[in-house]
N, C-alpha and C. Protein backbone atom coordinates (compact mmCIF):
# COMPACT_ATOMS: atom_id res chain seq x y z
N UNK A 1 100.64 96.49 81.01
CA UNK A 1 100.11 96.82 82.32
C UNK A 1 98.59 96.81 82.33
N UNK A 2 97.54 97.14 81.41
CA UNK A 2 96.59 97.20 81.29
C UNK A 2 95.78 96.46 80.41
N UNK A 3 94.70 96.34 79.82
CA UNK A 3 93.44 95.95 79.23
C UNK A 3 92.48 96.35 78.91
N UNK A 4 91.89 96.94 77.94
CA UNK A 4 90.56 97.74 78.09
C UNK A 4 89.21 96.79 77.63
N UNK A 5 88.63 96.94 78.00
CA UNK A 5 87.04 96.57 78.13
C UNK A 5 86.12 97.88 78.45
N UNK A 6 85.94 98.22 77.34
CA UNK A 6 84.44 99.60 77.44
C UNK A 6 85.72 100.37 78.15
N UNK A 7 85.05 100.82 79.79
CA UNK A 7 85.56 101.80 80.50
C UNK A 7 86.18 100.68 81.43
N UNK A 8 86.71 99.98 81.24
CA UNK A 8 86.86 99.28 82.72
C UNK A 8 88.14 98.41 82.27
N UNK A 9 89.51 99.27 82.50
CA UNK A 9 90.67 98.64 82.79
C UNK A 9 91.25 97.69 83.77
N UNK A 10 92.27 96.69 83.06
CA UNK A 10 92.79 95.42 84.12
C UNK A 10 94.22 95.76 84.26
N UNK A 11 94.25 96.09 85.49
CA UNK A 11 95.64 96.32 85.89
C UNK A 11 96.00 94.95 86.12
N UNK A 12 97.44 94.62 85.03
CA UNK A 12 98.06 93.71 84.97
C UNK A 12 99.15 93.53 86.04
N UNK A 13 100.10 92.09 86.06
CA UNK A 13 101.47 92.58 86.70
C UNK A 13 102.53 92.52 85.48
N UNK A 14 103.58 93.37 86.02
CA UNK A 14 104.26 93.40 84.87
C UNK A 14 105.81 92.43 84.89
N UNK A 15 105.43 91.71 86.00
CA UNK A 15 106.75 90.93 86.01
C UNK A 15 106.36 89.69 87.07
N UNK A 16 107.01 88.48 86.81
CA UNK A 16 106.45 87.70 88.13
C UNK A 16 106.89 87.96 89.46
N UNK A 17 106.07 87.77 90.28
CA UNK A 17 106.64 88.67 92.21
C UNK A 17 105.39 87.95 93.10
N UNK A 18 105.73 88.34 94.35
CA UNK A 18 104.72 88.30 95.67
C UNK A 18 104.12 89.72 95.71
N UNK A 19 102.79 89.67 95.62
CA UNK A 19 102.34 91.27 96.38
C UNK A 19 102.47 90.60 97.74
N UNK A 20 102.89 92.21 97.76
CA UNK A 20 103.39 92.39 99.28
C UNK A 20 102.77 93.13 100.32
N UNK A 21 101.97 94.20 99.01
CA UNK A 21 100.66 95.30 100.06
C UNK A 21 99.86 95.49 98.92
N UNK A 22 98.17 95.43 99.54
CA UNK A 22 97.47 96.51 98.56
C UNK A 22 97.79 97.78 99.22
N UNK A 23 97.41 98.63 98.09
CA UNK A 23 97.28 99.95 98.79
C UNK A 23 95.67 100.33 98.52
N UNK A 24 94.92 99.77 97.88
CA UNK A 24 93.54 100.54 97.37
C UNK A 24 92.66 98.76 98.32
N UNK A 25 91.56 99.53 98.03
CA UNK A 25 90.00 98.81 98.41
C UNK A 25 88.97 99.15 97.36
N UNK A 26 88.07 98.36 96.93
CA UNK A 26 87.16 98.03 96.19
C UNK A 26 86.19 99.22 96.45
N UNK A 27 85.76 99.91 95.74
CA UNK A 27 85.17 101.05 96.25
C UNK A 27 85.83 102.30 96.32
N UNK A 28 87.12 102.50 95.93
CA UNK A 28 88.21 103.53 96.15
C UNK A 28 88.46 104.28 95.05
N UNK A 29 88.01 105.45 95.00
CA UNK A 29 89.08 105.82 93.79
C UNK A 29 90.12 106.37 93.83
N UNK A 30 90.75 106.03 92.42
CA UNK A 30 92.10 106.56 92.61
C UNK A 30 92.41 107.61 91.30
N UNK A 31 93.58 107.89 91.46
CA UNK A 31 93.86 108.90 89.99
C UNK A 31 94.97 108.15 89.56
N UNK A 32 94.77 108.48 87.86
CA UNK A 32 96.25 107.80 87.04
C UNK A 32 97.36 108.41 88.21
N UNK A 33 98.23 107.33 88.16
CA UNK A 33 99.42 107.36 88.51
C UNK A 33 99.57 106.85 89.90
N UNK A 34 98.27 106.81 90.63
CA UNK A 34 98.61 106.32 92.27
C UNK A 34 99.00 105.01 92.16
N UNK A 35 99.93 104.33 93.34
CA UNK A 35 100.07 103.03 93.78
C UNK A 35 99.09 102.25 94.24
N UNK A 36 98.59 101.54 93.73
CA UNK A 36 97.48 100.71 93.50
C UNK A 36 97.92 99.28 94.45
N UNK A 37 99.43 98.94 94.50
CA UNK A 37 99.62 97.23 94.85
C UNK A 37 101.53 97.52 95.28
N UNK A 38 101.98 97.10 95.71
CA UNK A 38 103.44 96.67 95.46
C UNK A 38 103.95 95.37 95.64
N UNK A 39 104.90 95.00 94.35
CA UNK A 39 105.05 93.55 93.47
C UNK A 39 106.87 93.69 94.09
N UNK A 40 106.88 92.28 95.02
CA UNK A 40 108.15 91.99 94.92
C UNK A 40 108.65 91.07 94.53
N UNK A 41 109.85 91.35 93.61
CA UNK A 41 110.39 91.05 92.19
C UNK A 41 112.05 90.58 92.49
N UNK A 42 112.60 89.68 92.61
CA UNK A 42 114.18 89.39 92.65
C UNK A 42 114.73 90.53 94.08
N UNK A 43 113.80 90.47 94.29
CA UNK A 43 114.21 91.20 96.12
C UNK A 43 114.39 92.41 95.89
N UNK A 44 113.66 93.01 94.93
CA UNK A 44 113.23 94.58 94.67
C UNK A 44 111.79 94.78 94.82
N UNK A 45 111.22 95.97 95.52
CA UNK A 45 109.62 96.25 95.24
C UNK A 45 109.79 97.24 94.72
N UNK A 46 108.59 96.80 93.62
CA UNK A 46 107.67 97.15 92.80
C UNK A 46 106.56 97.67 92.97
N UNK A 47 106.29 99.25 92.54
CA UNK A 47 105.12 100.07 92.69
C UNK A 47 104.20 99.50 91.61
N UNK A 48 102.93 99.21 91.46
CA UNK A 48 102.12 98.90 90.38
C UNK A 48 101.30 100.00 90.27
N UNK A 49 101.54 100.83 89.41
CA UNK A 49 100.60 102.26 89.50
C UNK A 49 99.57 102.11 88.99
N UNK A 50 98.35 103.07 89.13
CA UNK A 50 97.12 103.09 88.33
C UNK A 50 97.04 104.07 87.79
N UNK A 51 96.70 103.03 85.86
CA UNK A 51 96.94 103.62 84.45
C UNK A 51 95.97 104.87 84.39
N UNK A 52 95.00 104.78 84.94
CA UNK A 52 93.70 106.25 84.69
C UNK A 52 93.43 105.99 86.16
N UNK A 53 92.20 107.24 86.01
CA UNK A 53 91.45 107.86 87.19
C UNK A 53 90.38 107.10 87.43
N UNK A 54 89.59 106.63 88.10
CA UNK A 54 88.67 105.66 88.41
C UNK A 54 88.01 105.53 89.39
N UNK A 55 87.74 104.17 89.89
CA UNK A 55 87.26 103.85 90.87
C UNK A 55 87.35 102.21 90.78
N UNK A 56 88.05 101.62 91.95
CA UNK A 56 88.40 100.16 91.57
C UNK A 56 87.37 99.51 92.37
N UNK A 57 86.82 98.33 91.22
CA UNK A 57 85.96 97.58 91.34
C UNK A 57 86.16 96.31 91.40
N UNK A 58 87.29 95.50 91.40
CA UNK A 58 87.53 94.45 91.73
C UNK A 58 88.77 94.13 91.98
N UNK A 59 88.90 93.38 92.89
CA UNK A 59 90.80 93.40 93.30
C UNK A 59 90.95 91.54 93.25
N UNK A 60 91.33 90.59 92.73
CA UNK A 60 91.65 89.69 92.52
C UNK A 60 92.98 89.00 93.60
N UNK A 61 93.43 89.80 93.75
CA UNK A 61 94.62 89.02 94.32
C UNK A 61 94.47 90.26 95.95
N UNK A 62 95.29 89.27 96.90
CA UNK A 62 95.47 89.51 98.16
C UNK A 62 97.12 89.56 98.39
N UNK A 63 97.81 90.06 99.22
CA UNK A 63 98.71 90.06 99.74
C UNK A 63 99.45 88.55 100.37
N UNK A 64 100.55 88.64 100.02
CA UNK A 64 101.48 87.16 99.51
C UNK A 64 100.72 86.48 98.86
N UNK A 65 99.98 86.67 97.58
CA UNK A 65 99.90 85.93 96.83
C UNK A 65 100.97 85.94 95.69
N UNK A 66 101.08 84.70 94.86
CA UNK A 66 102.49 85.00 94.09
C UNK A 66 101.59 84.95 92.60
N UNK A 67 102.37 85.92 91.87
CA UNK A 67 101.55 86.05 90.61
C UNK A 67 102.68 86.04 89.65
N UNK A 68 101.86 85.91 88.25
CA UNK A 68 103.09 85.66 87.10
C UNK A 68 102.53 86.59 86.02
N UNK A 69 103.53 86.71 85.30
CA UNK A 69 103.30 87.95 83.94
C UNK A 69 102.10 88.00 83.68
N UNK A 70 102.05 89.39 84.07
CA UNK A 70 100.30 89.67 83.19
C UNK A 70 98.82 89.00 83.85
N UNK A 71 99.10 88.56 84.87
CA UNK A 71 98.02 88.26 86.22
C UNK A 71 97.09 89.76 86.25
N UNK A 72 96.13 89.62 86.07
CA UNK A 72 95.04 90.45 86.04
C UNK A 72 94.48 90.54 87.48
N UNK A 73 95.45 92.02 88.07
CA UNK A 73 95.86 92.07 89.37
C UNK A 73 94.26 92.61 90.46
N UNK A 74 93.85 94.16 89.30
CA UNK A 74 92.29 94.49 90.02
C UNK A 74 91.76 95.01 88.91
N UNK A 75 90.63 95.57 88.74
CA UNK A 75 89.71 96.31 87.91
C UNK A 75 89.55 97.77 88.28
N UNK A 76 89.99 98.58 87.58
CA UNK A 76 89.38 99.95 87.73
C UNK A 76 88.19 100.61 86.57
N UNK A 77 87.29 101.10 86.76
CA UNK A 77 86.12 101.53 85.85
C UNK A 77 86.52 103.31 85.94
N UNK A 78 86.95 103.68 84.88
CA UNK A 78 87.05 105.39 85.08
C UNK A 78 85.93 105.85 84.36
């Protein structure tokens, strides 16, 4: 699910899917465990939580975009 670089984790995906919603904005922080994205997967959604507390600094992907294992979904800096 993640990546580390210094302080600044890559929330991965953990399965291939369509995001379907962000839930965060660039500038947002969040705490470990919030829903960060939801990934739909074989016609199930998928919560993509966020691994630490932070503040997300880059979001890569948009809504219906289709992504595959381990797509380096946004950046959070805690």
């Amino acid at each position: 699910m993640t990546k580390e670089n210094g302080n600044e984790i890559a929330v991965k995906s953990t399965m291939p899917g369509i995001i379907i919603k962000i839930m965060v904005k660039v500038g947002e922080k969040v705490n470990e465990g919030d829903v960060t994205a939801i990934l739909e997967s074989m016609k199930m959604e998928n919560d993509v939580k966020s691994p630490i507390s932070g503040k997300v600094t880059r979001i890569f992907v948009k809504e219906d975009d289709t992504v595959n294992l381990d797509d380096i979904l946004m950046i959070i800096k805690s």
